[in-house]
Protein backbone atom coordinates (compact mmCIF):
# COMPACT_ATOMS: atom_id res chain seq x y z
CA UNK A 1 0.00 0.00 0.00
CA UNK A 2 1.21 3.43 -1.29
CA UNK A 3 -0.22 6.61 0.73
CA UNK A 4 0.59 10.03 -1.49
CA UNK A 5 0.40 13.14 0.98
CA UNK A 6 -1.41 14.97 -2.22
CA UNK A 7 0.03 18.11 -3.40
CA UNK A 8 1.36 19.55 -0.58
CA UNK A 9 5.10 18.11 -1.12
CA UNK A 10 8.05 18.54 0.32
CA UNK A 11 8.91 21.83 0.93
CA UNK A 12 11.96 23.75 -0.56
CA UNK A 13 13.95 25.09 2.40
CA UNK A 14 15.16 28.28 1.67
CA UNK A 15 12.96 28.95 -1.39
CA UNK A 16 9.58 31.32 -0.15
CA UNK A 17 6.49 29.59 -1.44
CA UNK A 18 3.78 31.48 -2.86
CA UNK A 19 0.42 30.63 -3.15
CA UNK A 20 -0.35 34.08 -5.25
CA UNK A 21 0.08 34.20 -9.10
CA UNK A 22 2.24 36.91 -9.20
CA UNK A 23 4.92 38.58 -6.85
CA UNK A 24 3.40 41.31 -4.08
CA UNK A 25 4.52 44.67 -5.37
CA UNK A 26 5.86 47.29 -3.78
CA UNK A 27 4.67 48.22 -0.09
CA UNK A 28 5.48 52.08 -0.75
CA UNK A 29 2.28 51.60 -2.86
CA UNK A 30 -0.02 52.34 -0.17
CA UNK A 31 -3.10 50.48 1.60
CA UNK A 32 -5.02 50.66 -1.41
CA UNK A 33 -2.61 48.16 -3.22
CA UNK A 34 -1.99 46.11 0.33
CA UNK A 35 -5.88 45.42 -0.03
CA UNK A 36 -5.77 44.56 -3.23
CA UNK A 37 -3.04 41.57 -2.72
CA UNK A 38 -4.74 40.56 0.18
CA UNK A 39 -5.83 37.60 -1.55
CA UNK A 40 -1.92 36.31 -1.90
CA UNK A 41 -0.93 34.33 0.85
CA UNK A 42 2.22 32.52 1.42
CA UNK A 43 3.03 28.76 2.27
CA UNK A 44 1.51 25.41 0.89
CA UNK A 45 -2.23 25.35 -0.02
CA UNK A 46 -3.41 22.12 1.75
CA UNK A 47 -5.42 19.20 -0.01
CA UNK A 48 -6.70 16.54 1.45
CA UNK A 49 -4.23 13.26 1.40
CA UNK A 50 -4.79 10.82 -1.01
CA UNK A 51 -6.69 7.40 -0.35
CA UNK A 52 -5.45 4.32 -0.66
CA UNK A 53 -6.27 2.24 -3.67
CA UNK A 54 -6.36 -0.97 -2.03
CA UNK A 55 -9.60 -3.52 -2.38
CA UNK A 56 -9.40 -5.80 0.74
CA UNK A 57 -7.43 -6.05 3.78
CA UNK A 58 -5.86 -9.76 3.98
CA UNK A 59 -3.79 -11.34 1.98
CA UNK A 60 -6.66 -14.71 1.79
CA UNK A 61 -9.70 -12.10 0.69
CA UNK A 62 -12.85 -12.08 2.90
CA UNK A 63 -15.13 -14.97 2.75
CA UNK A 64 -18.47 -14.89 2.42
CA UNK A 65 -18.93 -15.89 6.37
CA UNK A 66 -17.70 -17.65 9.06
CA UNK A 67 -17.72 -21.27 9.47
CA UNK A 68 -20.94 -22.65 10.98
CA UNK A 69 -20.62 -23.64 14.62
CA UNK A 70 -23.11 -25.83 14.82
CA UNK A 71 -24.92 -24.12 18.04
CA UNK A 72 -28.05 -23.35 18.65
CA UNK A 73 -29.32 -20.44 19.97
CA UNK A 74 -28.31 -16.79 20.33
CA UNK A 75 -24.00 -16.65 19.14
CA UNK A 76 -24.24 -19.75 17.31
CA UNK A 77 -24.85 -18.42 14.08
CA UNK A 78 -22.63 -17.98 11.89
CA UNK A 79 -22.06 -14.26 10.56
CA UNK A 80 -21.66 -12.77 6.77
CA UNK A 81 -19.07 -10.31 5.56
CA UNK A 82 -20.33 -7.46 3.33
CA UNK A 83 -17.86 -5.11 1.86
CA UNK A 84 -18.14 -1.78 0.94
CA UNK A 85 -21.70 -1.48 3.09
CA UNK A 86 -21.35 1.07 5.48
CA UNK A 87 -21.96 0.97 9.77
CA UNK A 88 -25.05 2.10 10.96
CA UNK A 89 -24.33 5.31 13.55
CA UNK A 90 -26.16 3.42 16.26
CA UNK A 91 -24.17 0.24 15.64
CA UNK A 92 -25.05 -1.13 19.31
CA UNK A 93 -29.06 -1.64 18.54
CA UNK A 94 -27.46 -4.85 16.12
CA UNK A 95 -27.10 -6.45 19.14
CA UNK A 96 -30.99 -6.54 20.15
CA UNK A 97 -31.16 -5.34 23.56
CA UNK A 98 -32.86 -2.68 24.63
CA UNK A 99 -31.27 -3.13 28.21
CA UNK A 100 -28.06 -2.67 26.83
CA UNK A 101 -29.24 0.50 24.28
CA UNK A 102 -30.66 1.88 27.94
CA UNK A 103 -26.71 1.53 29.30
CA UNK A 104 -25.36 3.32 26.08
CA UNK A 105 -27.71 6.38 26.18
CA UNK A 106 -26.99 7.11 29.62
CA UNK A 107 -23.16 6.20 28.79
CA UNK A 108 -23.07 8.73 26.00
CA UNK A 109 -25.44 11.66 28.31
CA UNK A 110 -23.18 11.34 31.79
CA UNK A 111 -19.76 10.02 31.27
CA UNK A 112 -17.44 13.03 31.89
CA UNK A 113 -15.28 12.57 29.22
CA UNK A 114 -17.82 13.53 26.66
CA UNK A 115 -18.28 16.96 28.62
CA UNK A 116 -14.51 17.32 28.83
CA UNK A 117 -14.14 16.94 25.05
CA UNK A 118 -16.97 19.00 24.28
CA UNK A 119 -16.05 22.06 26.00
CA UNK A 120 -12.17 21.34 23.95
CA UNK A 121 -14.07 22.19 21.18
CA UNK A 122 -15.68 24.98 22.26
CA UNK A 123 -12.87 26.32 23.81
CA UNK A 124 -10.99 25.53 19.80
CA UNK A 125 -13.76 27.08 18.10
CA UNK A 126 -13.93 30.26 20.32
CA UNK A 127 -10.14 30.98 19.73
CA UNK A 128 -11.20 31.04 15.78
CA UNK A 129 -13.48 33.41 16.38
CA UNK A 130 -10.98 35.46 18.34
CA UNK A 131 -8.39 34.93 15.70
CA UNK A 132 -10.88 35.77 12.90
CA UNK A 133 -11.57 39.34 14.45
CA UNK A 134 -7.80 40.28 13.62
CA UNK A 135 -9.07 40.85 9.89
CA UNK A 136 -11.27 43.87 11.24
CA UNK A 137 -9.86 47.22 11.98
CA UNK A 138 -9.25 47.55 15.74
CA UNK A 139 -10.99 50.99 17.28
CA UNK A 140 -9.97 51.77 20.56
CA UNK A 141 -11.83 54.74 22.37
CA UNK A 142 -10.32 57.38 24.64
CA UNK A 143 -11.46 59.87 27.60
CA UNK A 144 -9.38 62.14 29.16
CA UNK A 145 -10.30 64.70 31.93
CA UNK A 146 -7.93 67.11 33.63
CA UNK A 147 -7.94 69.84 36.09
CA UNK A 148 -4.80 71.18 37.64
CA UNK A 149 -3.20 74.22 38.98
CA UNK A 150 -0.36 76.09 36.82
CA UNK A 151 2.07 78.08 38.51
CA UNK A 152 1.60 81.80 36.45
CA UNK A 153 4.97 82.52 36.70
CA UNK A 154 6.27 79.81 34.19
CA UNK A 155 4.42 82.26 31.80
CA UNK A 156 5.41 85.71 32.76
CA UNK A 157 6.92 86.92 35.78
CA UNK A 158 4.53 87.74 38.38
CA UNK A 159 1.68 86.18 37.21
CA UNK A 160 -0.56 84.47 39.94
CA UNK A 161 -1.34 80.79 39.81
CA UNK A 162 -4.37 79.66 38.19
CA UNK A 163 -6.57 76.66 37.21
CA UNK A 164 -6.35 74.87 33.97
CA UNK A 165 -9.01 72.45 32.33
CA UNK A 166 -8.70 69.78 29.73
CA UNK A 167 -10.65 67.49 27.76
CA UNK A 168 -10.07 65.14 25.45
CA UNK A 169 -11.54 62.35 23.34
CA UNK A 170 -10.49 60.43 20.55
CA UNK A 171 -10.85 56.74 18.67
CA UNK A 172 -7.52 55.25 17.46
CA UNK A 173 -7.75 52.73 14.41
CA UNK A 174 -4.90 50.30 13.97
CA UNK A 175 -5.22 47.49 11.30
CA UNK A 176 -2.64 45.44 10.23
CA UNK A 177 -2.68 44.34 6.49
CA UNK A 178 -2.37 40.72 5.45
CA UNK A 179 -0.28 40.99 2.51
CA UNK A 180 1.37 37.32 2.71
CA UNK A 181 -1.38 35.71 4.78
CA UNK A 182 -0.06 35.29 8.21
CA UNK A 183 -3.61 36.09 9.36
CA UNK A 184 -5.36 33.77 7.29
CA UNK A 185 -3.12 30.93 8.12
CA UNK A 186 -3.48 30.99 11.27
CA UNK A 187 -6.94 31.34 11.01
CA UNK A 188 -6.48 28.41 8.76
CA UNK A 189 -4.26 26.35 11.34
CA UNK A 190 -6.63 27.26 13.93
CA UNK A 191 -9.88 25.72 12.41
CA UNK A 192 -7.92 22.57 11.33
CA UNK A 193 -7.27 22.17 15.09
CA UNK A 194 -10.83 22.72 15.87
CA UNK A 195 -11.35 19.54 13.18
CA UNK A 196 -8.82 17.74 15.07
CA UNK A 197 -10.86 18.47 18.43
CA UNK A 198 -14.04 17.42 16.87
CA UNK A 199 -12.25 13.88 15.95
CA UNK A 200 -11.07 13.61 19.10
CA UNK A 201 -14.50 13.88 20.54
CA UNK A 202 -16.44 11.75 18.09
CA UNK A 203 -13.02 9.17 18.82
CA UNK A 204 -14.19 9.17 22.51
CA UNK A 205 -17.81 8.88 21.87
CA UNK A 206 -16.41 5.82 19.68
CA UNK A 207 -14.40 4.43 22.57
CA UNK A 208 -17.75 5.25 24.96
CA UNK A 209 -19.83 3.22 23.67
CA UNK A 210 -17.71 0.26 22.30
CA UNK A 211 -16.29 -0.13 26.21
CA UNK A 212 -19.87 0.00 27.29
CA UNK A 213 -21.13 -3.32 24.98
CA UNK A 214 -17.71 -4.78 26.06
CA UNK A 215 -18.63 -4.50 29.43
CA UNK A 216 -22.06 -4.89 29.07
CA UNK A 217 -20.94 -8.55 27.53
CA UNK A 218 -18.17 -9.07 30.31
CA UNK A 219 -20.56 -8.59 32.60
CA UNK A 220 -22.81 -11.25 30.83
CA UNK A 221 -20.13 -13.60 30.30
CA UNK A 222 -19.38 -13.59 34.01
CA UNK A 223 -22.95 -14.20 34.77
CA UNK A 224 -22.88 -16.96 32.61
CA UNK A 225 -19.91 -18.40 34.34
CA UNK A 226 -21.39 -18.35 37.59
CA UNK A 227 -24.48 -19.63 36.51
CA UNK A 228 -22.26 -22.97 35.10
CA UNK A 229 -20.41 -22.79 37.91
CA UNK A 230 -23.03 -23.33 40.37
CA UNK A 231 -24.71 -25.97 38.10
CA UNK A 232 -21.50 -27.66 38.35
CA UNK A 233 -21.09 -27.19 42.12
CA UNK A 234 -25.03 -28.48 42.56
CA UNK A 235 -23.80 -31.31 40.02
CA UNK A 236 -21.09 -32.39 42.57
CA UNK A 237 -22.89 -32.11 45.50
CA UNK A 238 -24.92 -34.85 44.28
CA UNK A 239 -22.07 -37.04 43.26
CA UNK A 240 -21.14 -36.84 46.82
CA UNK A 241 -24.68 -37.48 48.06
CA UNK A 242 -24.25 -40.92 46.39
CA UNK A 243 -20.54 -41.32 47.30
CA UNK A 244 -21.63 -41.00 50.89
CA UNK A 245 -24.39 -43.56 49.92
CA UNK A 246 -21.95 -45.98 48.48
CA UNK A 247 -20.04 -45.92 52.00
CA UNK A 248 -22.31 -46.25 54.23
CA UNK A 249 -23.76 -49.61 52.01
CA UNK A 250 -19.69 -50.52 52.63
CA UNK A 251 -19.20 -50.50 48.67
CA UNK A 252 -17.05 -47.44 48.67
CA UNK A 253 -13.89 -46.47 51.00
CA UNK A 254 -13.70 -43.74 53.01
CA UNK A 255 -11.22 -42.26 51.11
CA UNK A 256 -13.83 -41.64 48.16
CA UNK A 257 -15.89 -39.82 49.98
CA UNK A 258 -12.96 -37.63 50.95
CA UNK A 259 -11.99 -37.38 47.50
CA UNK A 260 -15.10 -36.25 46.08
CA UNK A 261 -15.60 -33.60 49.58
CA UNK A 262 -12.48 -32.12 47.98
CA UNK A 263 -13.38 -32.06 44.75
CA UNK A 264 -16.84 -30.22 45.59
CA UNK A 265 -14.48 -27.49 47.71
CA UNK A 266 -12.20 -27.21 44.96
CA UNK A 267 -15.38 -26.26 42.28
CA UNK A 268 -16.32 -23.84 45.33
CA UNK A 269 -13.39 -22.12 45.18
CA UNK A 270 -14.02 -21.20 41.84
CA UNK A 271 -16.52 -19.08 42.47
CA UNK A 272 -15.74 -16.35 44.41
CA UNK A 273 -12.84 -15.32 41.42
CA UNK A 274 -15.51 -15.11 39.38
CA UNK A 275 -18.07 -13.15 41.38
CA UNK A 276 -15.27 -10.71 41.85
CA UNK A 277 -14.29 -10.83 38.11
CA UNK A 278 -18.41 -10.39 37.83
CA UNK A 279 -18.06 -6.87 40.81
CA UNK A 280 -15.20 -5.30 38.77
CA UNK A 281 -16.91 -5.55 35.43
CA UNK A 282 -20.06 -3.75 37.00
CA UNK A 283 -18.05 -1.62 38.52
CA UNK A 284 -16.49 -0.53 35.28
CA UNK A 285 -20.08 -0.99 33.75
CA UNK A 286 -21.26 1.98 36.42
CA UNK A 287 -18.43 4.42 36.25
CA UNK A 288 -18.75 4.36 32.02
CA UNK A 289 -22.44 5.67 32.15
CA UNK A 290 -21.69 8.07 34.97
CA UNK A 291 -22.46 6.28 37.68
CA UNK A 292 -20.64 5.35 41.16
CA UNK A 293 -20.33 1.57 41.75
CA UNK A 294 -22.31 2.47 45.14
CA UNK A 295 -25.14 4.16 42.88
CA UNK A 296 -25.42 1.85 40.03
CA UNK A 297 -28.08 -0.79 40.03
CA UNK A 298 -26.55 -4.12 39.25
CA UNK A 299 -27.34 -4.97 35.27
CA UNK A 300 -29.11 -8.14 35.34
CA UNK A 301 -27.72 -9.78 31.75
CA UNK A 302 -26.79 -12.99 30.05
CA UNK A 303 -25.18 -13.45 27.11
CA UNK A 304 -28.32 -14.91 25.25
CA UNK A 305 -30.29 -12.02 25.95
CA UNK A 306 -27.94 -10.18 23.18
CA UNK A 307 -28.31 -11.12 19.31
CA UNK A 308 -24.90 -11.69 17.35
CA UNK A 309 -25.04 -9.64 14.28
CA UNK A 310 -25.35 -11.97 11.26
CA UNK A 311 -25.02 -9.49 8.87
CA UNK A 312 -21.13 -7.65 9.43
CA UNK A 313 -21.26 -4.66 7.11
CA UNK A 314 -17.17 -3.79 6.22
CA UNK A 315 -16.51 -0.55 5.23
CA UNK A 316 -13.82 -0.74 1.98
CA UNK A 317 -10.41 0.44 3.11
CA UNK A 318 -10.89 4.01 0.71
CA UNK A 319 -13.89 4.86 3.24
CA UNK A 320 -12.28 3.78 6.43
CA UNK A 321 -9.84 6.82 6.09
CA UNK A 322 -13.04 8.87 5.75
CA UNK A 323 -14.59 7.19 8.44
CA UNK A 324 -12.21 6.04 11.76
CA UNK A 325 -11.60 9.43 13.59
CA UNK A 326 -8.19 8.71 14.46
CA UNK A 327 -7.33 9.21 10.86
CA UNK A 328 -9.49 12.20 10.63
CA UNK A 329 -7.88 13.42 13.52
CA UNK A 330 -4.42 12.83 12.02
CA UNK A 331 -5.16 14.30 9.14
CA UNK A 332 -6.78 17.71 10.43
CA UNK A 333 -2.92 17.74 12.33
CA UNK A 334 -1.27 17.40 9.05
CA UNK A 335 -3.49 20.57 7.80
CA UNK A 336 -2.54 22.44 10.70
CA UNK A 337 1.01 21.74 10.73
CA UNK A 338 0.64 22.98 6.52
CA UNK A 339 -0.62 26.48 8.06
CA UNK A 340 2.00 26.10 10.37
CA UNK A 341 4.23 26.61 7.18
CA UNK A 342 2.92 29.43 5.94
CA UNK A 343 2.75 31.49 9.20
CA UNK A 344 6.63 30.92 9.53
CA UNK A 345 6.91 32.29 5.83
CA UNK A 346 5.00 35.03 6.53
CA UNK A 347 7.07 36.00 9.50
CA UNK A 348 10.31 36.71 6.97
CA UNK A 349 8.43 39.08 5.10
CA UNK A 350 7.58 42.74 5.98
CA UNK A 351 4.28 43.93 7.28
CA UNK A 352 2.54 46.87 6.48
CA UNK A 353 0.21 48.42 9.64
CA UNK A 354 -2.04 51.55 9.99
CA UNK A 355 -1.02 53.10 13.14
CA UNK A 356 -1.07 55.93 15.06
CA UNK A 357 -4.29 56.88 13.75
CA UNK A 358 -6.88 58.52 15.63
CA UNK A 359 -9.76 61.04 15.45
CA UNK A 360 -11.41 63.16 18.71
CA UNK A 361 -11.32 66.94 20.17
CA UNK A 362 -9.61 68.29 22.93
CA UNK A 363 -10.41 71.50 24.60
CA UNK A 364 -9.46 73.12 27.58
CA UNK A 365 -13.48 74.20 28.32
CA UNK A 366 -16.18 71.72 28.21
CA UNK A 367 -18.63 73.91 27.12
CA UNK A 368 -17.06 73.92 23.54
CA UNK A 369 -15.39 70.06 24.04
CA UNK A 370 -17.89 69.21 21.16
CA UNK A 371 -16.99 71.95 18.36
CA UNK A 372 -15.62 71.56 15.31
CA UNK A 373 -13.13 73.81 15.79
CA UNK A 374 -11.75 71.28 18.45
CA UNK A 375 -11.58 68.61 16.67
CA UNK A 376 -8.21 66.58 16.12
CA UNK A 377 -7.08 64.04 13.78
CA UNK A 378 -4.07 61.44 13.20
CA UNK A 379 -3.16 59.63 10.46
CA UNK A 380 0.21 56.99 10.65
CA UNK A 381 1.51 53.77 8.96
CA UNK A 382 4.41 51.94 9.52
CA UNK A 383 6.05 48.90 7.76
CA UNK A 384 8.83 46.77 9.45
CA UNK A 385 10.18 43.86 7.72
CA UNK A 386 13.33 41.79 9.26
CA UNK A 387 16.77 42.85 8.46
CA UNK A 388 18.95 40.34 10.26
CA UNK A 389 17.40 37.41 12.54
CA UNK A 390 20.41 35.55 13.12
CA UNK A 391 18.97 32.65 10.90
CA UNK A 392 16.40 32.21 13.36
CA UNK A 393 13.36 32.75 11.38
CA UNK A 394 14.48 30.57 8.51
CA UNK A 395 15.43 27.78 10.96
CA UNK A 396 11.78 28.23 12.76
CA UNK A 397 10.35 28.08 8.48
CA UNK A 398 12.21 24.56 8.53
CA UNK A 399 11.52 23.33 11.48
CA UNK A 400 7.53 23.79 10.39
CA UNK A 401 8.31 21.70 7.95
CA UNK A 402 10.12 19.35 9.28
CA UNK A 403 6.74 19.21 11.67
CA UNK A 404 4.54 18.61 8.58
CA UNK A 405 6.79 15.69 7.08
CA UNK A 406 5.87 14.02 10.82
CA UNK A 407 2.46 14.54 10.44
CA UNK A 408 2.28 13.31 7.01
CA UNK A 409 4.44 10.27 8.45
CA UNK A 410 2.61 9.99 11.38
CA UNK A 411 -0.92 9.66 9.36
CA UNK A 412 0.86 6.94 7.28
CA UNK A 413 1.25 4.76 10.17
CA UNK A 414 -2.55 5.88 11.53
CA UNK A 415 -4.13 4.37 8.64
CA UNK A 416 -1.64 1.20 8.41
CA UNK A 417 -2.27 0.58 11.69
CA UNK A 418 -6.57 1.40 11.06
CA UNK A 419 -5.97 -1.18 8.31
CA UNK A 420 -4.15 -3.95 10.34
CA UNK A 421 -7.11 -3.61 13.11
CA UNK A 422 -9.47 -4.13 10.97
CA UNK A 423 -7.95 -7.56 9.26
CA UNK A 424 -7.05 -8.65 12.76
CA UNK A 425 -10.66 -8.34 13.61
CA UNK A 426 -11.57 -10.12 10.54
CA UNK A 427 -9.41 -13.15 11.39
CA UNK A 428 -10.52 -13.07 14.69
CA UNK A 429 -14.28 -13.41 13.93
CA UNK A 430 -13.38 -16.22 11.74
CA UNK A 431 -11.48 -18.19 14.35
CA UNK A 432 -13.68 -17.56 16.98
CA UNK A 433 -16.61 -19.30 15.08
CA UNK A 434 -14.35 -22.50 14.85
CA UNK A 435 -13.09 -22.06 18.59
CA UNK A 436 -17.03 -22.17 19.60
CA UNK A 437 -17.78 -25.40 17.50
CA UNK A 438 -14.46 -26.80 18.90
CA UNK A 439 -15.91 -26.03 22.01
CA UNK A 440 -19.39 -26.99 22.18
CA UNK A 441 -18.06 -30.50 20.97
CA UNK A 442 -15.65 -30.52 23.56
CA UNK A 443 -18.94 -29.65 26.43
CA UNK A 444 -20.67 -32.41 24.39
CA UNK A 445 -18.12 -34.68 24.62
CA UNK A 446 -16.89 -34.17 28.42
CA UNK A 447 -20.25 -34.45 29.59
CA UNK A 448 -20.66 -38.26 27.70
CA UNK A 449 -17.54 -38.98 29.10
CA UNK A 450 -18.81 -37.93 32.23
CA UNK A 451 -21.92 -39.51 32.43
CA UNK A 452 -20.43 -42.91 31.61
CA UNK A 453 -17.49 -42.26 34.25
CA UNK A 454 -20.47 -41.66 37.14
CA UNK A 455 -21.88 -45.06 35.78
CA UNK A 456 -18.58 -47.16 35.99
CA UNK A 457 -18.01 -45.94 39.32
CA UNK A 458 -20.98 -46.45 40.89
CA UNK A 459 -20.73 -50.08 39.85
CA UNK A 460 -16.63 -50.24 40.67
CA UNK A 461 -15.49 -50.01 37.16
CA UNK A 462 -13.40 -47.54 37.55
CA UNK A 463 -11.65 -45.66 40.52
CA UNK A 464 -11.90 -41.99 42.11
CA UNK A 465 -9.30 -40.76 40.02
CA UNK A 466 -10.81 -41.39 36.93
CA UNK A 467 -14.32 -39.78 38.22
CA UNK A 468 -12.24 -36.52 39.34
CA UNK A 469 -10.44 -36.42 36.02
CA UNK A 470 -14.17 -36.39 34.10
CA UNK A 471 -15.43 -33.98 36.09
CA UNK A 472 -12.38 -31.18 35.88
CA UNK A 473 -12.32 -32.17 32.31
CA UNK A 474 -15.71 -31.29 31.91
CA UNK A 475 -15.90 -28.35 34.68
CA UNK A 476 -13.38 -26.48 32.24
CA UNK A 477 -15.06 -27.42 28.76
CA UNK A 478 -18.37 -25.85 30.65
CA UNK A 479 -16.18 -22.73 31.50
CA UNK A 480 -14.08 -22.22 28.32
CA UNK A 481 -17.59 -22.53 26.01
CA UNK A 482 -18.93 -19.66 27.68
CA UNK A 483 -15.68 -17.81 27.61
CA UNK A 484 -15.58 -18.85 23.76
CA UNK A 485 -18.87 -17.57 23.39
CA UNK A 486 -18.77 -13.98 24.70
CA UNK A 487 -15.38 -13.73 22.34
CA UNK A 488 -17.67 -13.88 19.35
CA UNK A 489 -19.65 -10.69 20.85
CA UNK A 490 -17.08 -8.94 22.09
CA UNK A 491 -15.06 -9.20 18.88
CA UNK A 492 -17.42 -8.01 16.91
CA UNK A 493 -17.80 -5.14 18.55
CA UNK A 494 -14.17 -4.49 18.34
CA UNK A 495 -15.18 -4.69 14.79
CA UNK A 496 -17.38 -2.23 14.71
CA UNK A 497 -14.93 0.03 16.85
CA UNK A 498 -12.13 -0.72 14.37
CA UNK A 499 -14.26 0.61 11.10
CA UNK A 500 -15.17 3.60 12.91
CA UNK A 501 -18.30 3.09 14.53
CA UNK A 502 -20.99 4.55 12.14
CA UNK A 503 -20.72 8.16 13.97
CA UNK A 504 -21.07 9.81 10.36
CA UNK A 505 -24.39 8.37 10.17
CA UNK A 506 -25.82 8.95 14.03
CA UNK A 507 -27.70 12.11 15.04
CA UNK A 508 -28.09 11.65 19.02
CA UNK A 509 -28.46 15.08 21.46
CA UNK A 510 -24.58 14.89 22.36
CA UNK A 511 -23.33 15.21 19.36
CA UNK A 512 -22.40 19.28 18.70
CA UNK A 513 -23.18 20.53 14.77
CA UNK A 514 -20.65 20.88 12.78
CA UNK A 515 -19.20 17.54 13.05
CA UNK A 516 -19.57 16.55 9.53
């Protein structure tokens, strides 16, 4: 895969780019000819980077869907690939639950985060405003009010003291032209970072809600576990009711009794792990929709209350650069750091600025403050261009674009790395649906082997060992299915995550306009 950074190349060093047609002419010329190359502005014009060409992300192509897995019931289907159809925005109601749609909407309307990236961008769009008023002339308005006693004799020998007034009021006007564009580029590198801000955000709503259906279905899985768990322990408290029944008809030892006592503490003592496992993932379930762990009411959920998404829509690697917004966000950098260019060009070049203009009256009676025959008037420019810098303003030129070729490196490896999640979530979907048929024959399987192990001991076929060996065997096939299960959810919404979530297409309250 070849990724082209568009027309904004590699810079020339020492050469002064020009977006203009034609050189600026002479400064001497006045403000009417500064206005009139206002259009011209130095540095790189930025275009978007180009998209990759590419039709697929692994080297094997994507099949048509995963292998069958031969279970039945919710996460045993098996799921279809379609490329090139987009992600719905709300992604999460694939799954079928309207408990877990309940979690995401107050995820999405209490989690701080969201409120901490939100005001970013406020905060990024204010400063463009602030930035933008630079292109205005700047009035600044002036009272002044004096009454003091003057010593007569500084005018003529003998004359008594006596009181002066003043007034005075004026409005200065200072405007600075943009000849070369400094102004507009950083307006221009200030509204890409406003882009990057909104990326950011939409990137956290992203990570919001894909943690919440990963919890949602940790929490689920754990359930599940617990559930098997205590089916298990139930299982071998029965085994030991007939153990002890054996032994007391003098047809099994002591030591079997003993045997199978341990075994039943030893499935106990799985448990508690996994009701703690099962407290930490509502925990983490509580604090991601905004919620103490003391305040949240636990989420009552198992994993075949949530439908696996048959239907897998993948997004063809030219959109997904249009779509994740950690590439979005990488690429609004690489804009800003092309601004970045031109403001340190613009900083070489002279400046032209209307100064030391003003307009008012001053009088020394208040009466006639107001007449025209008080009035005063200014009228000042000055230009200032750099005569010797010490090389530091061409060195601070190059060093913006050494700061662009990162960017434009650094959104290389964004998108490789977009691509490489994607196919690893694409492999992993595709292994998990074997894992789950290897494992539901392994469940079937174990609990056979069981069965006929229960049989041959009760009749003295076969010794304790043997019966403990079944039953861990099968304790851990019970375990690892339902493990093998949730991996199917949760990797799908990894999925999801990895091609962007869909955010282009949703339209909830959080979301601020101007996203798009």
């Amino acid at each position: 895969m070849t990724l082209h950074p568009g027309s904004t190349e590699r810079l020339p060093r020492e050469r002064l780019p020009r977006a203009c047609a034609r050189p600026a002419l002479a400064l001497s010329a006045g403000a009417a000819i500064a206005l009139a190359l206002s259009a011209c502005a130095v540095g790189p014009n930025y275009h978007p980077l180009a998209r990759p060409t590419q039709d697929g992300y692994t080297h094997e192509g994507l099949p048509a869907q995963t292998a069958s897995t031969g279970v039945a019931g919710p996460g045993g289907e098996a799921q279809s690939f379609e490329l090139g159809r987009d992600l719905p925005g709300e992604w999460w109601t694939l799954f079928g639950s309207a408990k877990l749609d309940a979690l995401i909407k107050q995820a999405m309307a209490h989690y701080p985060d969201i409120a901490v990236q939100q005001a970013a961008l406020r905060e990024d769009r204010e400063n463009v405003r602030a930035e933008e008023g630079n292109f205005l002339p700047q009035f600044q308005g002036q009272g002044y009010a004096q009454r003091a006693q003057t010593p007569g004799a500084e005018y003529f020998p003998g004359l008594p003291n006596f009181i002066e007034n003043f007034f005075e009021a004026t409005v200065g006007v200072s405007y600075t032209f943009d000849i070369f564009g400094h102004e507009r580029r950083t307006v221009e590198g200030l509204q890409a970072q406003a882009a990057q801000q909104s990326f950011v955000l939409e990137a956290s709503y992203l990570t919001l809600t894909s943690d919440v259906v990963t919890a949602a279905i940790q929490v689920a899985s754990e359930r599940d576990q617990i559930a098997a768990t205590r089916q298990i322990i139930a299982s071998e408290e029965r085994q030991l009711s007939i153990v002890q029944g054996l032994n007391q008809l003098g047809s099994k030892a002591r030591a079997d009794v003993l045997l199978q006592q341990s075994n039943l503490a030893t499935a106990r003592a799985t448990l508690p792990p996994l009701q703690q496992q099962l407290a930490l993932a509502e925990h983490n379930l509580a604090v991601l929709t905004g919620r103490s762990p003391r305040d949240a009411e636990p989420v009552e959920l198992k994993l075949s209350d949530l439908n696996l998404p048959r239907d897998l829509p993948v997004s063809l690697p030219s959109s997904l650069v249009a779509q994740r917004p950690d590439i979005r966000q990488q690429a609004a950098v690489v804009h800003q750091m092309s601004a970045q260019i031109g403001v340190a060009t613009a900083n070489m070049l002279p400046q032209l600025t209307l100064a030391s203009t003003s307009l008012g009256n001053e009088s020394t009676n208040a009466a006639t403050w107001a007449e025209a025959a008080t009035g005063v008037w200014s009228l000042g420019g000055q230009i200032t261009a750099p005569l010797f810098e010490g090389g530091a303003l061409r060195a601070k030129r190059r060093a913006a674009v050494d700061a662009y070729d990162q960017a434009v490196a650094q959104y290389r490896l964004v998108v490789l790395q977009a691509f490489q999640k994607v196919a690893d979530q694409l492999t992993a979907l595709q292994n998990d649906a074997q894992a789950l048929k290897a494992q539901r024959d392994a469940v079937e399987a174990a609990q056979a082997s069981l069965n006929l192990t229960q049989q041959q001991y009760a009749v003295g076929a076969v010794d304790s060992a043997t019966l403990l060996t079944a039953q861990n065997t099968y304790q851990q096939a019970r375990l690892s299915y339902v493990v093998a299960l949730a991996s199917r959810y949760t990797d799908t919404v990894t999925l999801f995550a990895a091609l962007g979530g869909g955010w282009w297409h949703r339209n909830d309250p959080g979301t601020l306009p101007g996203l798009r």
